[in-house]
Protein backbone atom coordinates (compact mmCIF):
# COMPACT_ATOMS: atom_id res chain seq x y z
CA UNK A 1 -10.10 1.09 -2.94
CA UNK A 2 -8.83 -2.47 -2.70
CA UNK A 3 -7.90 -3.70 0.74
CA UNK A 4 -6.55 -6.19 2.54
CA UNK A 5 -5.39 -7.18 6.06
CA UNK A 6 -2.40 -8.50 7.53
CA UNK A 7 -1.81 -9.60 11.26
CA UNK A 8 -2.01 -6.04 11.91
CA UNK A 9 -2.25 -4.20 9.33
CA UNK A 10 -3.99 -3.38 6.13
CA UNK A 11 -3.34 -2.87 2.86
CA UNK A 12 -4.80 0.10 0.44
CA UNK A 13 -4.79 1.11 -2.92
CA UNK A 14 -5.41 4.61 -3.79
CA UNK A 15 -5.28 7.09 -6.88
CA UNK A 16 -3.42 10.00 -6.52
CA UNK A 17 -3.86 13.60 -8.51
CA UNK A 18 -0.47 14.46 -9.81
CA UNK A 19 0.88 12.02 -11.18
CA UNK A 20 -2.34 10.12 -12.07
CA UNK A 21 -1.18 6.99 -10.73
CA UNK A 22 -2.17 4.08 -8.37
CA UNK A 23 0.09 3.72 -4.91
CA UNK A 24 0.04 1.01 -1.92
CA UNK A 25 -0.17 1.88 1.80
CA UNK A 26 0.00 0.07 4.38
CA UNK A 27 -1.81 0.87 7.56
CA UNK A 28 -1.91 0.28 11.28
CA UNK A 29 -6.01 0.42 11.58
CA UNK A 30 -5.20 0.25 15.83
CA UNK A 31 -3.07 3.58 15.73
CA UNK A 32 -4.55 5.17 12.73
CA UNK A 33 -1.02 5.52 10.71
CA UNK A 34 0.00 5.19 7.41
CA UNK A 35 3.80 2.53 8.36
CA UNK A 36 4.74 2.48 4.56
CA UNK A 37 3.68 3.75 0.79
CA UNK A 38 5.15 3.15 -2.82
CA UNK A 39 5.18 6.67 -3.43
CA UNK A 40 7.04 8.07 -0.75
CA UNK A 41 8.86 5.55 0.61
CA UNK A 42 9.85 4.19 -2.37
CA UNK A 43 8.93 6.73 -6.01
CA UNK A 44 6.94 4.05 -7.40
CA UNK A 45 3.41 4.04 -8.79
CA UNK A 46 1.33 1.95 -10.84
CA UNK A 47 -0.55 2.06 -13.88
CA UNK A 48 -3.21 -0.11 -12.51
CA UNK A 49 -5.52 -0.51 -9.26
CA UNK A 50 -4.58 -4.16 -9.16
CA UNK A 51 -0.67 -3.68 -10.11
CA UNK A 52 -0.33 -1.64 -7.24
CA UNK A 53 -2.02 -3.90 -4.94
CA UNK A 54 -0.57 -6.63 -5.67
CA UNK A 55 2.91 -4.91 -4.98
CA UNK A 56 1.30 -3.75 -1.52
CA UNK A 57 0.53 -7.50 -0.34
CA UNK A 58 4.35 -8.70 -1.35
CA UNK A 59 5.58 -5.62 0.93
CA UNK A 60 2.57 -6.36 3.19
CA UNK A 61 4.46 -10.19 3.05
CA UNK A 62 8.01 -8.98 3.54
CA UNK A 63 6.70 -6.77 6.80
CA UNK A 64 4.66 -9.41 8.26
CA UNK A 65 8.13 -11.99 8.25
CA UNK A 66 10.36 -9.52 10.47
């Protein structure tokens, strides 16, 4: 699992079963919560471990500016 953190929050890359794919999340570490995935939030996965986490940072990015 890649990771990386924001001001507050961190970013996570994880496989999941069904589809085999790779999906983003981004966490609050203080409260424990998941604030926004690719897969639900959005229906997209990755072919790749890196694909997806480099689409996690830009949202990661786009979060961290409002």
């Amino acid at each position: 699992m890649q990771q990386t953190r924001g001001q507050q929050f961190t970013v996570a890359v994880r496989l999941m079963s069904e589809p085999c794919l790779w999906r983003w999340e981004i966490r609050d570490p203080t409260r424990g919560e998941v604030v926004a995935n690719s897969w639900t939030s959005e229906w997209m996965a990755y072919e790749s471990p890196d694909e997806a986490f480099r689409e996690g940072q830009a949202r990661l990015t786009s979060i961290s500016r409002r």
